[in-house]
Protein backbone atom coordinates (compact mmCIF):
# COMPACT_ATOMS: atom_id res chain seq x y z
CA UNK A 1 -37.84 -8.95 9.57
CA UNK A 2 -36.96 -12.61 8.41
CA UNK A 3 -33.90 -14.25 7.20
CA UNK A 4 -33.72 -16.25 4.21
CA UNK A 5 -31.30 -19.07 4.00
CA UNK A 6 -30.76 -21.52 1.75
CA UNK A 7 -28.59 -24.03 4.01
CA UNK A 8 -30.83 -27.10 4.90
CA UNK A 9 -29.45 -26.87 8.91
CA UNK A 10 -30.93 -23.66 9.21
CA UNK A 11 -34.26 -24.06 8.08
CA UNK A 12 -36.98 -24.18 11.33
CA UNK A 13 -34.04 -22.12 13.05
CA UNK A 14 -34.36 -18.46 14.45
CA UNK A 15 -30.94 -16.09 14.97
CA UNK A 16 -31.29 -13.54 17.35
CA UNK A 17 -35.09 -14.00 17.54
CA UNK A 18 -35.18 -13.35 13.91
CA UNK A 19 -36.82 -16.45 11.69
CA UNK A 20 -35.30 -18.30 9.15
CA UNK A 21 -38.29 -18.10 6.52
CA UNK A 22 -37.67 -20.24 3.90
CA UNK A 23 -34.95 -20.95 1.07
CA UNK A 24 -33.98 -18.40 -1.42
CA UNK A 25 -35.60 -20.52 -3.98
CA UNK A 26 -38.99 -19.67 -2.28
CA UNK A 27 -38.51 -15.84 -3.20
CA UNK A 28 -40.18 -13.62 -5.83
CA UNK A 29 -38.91 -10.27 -6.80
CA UNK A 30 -41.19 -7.30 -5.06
CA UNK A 31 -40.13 -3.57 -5.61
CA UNK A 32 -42.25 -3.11 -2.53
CA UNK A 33 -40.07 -4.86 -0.21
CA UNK A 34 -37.59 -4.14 1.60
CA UNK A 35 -33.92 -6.71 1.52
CA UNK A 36 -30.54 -6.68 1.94
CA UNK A 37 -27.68 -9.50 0.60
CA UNK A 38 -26.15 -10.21 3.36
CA UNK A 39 -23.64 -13.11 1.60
CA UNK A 40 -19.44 -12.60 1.58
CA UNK A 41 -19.28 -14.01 -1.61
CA UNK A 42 -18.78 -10.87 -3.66
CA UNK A 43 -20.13 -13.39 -7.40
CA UNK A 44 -22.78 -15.02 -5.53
CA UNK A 45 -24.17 -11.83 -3.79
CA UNK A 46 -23.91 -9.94 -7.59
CA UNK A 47 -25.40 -12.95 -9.17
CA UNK A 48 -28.33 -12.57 -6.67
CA UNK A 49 -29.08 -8.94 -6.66
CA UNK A 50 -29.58 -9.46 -10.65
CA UNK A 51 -32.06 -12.16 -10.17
CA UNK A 52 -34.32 -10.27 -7.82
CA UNK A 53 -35.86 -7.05 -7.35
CA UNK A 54 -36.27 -5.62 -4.19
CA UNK A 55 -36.03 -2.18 -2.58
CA UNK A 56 -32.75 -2.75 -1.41
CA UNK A 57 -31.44 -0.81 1.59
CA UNK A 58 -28.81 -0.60 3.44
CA UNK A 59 -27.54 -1.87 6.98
CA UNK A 60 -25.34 0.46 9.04
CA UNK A 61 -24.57 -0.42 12.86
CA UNK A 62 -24.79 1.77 14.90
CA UNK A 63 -21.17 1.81 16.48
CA UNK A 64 -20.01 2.62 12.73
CA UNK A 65 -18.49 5.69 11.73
CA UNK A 66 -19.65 7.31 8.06
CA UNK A 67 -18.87 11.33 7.61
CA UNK A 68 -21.72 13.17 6.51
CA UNK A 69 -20.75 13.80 2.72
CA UNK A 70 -20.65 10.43 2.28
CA UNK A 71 -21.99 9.12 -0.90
CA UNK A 72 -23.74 6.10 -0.03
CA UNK A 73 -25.29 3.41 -2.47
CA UNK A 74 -28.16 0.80 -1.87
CA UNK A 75 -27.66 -2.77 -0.38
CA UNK A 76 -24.86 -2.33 1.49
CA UNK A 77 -23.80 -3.86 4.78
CA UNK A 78 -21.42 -1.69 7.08
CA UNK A 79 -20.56 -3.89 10.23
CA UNK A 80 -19.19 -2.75 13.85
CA UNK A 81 -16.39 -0.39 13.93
CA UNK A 82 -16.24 0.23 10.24
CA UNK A 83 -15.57 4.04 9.45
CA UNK A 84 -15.98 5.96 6.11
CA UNK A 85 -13.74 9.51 6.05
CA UNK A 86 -14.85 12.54 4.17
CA UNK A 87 -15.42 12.27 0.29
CA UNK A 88 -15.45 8.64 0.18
CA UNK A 89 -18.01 6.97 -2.48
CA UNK A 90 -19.22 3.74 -1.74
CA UNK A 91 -21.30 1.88 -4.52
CA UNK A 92 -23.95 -0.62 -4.12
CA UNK A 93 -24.16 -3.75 -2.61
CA UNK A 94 -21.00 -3.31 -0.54
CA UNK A 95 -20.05 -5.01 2.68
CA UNK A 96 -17.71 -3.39 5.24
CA UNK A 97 -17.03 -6.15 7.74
CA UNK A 98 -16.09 -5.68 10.82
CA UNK A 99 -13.40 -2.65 11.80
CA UNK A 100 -13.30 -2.10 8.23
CA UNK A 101 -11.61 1.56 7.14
CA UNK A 102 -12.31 3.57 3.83
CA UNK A 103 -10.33 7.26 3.83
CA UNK A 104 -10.96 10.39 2.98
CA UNK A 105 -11.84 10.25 -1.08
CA UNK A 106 -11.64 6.79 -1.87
CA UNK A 107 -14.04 5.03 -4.65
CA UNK A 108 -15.50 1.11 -3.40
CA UNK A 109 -17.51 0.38 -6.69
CA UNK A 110 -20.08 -2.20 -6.31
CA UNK A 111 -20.17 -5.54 -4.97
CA UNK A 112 -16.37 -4.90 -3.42
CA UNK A 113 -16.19 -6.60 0.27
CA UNK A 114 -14.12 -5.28 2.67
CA UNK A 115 -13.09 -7.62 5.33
CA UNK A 116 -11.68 -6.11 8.15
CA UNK A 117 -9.29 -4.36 5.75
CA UNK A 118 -8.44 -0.93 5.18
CA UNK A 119 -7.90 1.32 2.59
CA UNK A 120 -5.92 4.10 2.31
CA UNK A 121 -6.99 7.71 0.80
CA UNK A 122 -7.44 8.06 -2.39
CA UNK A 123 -7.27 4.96 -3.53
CA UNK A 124 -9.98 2.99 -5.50
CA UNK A 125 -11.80 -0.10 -5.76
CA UNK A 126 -13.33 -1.44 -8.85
CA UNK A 127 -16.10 -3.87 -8.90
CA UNK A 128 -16.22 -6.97 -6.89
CA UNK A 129 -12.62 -7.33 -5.08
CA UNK A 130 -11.86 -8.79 -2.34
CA UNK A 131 -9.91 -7.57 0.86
CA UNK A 132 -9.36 -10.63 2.89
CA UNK A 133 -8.81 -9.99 6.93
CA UNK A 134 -6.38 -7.26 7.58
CA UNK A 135 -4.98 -6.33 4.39
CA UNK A 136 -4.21 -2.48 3.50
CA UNK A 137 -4.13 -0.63 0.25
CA UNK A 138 -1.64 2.08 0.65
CA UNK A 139 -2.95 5.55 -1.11
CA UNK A 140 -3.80 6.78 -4.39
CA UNK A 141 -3.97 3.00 -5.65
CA UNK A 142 -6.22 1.83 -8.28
CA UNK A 143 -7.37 -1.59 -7.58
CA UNK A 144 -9.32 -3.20 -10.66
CA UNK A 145 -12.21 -5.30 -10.92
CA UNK A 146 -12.58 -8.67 -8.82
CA UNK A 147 -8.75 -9.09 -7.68
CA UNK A 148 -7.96 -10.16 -4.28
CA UNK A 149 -5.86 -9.31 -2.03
CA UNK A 150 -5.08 -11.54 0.76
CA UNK A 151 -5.34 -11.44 4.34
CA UNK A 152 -2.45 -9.17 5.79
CA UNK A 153 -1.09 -7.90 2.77
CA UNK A 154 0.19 -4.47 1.91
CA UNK A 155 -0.48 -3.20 -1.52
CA UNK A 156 2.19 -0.74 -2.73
CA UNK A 157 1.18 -0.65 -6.40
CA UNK A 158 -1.94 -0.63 -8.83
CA UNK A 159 -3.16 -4.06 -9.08
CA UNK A 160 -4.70 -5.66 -12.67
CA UNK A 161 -8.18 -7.08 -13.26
CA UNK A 162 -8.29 -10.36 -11.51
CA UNK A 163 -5.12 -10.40 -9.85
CA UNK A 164 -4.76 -12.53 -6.91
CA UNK A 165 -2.10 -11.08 -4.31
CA UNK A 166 -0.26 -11.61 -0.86
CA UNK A 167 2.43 -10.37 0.98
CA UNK A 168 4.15 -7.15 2.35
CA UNK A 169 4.90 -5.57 -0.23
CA UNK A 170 1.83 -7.64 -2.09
CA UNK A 171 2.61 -9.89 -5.17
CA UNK A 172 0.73 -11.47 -7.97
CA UNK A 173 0.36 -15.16 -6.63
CA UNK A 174 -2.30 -16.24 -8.69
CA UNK A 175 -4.34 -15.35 -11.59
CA UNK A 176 -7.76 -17.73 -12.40
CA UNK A 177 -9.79 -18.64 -15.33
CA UNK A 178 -12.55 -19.90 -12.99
CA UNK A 179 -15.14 -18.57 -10.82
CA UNK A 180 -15.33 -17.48 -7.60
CA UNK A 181 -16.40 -20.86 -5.76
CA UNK A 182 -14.09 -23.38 -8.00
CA UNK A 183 -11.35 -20.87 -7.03
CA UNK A 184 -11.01 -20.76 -3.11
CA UNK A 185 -11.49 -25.15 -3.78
CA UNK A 186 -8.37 -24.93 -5.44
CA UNK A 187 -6.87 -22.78 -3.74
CA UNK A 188 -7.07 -24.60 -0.38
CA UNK A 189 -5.05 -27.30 -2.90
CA UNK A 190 -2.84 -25.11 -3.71
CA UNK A 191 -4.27 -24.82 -7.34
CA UNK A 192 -2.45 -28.06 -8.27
CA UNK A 193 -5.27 -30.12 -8.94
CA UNK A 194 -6.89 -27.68 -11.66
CA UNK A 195 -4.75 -26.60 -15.11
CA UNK A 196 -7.17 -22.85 -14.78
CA UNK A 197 -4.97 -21.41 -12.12
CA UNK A 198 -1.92 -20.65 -12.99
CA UNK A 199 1.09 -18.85 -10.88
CA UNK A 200 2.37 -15.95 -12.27
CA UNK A 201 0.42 -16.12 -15.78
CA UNK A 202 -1.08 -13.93 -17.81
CA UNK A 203 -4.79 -15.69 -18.23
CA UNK A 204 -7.57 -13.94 -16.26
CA UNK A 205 -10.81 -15.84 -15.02
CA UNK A 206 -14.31 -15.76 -16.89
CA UNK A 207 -16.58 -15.36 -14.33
CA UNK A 208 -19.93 -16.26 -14.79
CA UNK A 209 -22.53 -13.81 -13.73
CA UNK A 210 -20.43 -10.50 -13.96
């Protein structure tokens, strides 16, 4: 087992006795080997599980909790103290950080990250959104593709395609016509500095890659 990491600091390094290889630019697809994305970023991690193939598996700690009729995709990355109730479907290339919850009969669609959040039964995630640090979606919610909902939030209501939300109950805060990266810049600005996010609008972001 290697790592592969494309930060310059790392390179030479080991973590946990485990290797840093080489940069990601060194890699060539091989259905014969095994790999996992291990990278929050829900776009970047999408962006490179369609540039490579690789017999992607999954990574399950041990001190996780998954009911046996769980449907379980490829790629995905289910930390400490995550737990997966009875019916649940979870997609490909998903990552259940750390204490993460998913109840009994819930969809996570692919590339959705899960950050210490929890969802509540029922309820479903569509591709690629977010769940920032202890957020909850309450049950029988439909959340739609790449919205986020921010750290601590409660979501009381179906949320639209790209929505950005926080609170208790959540809100619509933002909505972006950028990617992924360019967003969080802005949004650590407040999105003053940049005309594509807009408060309360109606214009949704074209994310490259999707």
């Amino acid at each position: 087992m290697v790592f592969i990491d494309h930060t310059p600091e790392n390179q030479d390094k080991s973590f946990l006795g485990v290797p840093v290889l080489g940069k990601i630019t060194n890699l060539k697809s091989d259905k014969n080997q095994k790999a996992i994305v291990g990278i929050g970023s829900n776009e970047a991690r999408k962006k490179l599980v369609n540039r490579f193939n690789f017999d992607w598996i999954n990574a399950i700690h041990p001190f996780s909790s998954i009911a046996d009729d769980v449907k379980l995709g490829r790629g995905n990355v289910i930390c400490a103290g995550s737990i997966v109730q009875t019916g649940a479907i979870i997609g490909n290339h998903v990552i259940l950080n750390t204490r993460a919850s998913v109840d009994h009969h819930c969809k996570v669609d692919d590339f959705c990250h899960l950050a210490g959040a929890h969802l509540a039964g029922r309820s479903i995630l569509e591709e690629g959104v977010f769940m920032a640090l202890g957020s909850t979606i309450l049950p029988k919610l439909l959340v739609k593709k790449w919205a986020i909902i921010g750290a601590g939030s409660v979501v009381s209501r179906n949320v639209e395609e790209g929505d950005i939300m926080f609170g208790a109950p959540a809100k619509v805060k933002l909505k972006n016509t950028m990617g992924w990266t360019n967003l969080r810049k802005s949004m650590l600005d407040g999105g003053r500095q940049d005309p594509a996010v807009n408060r309360g609008s109606d214009s949704y972001c074209d994310r490259q890659g999707r």
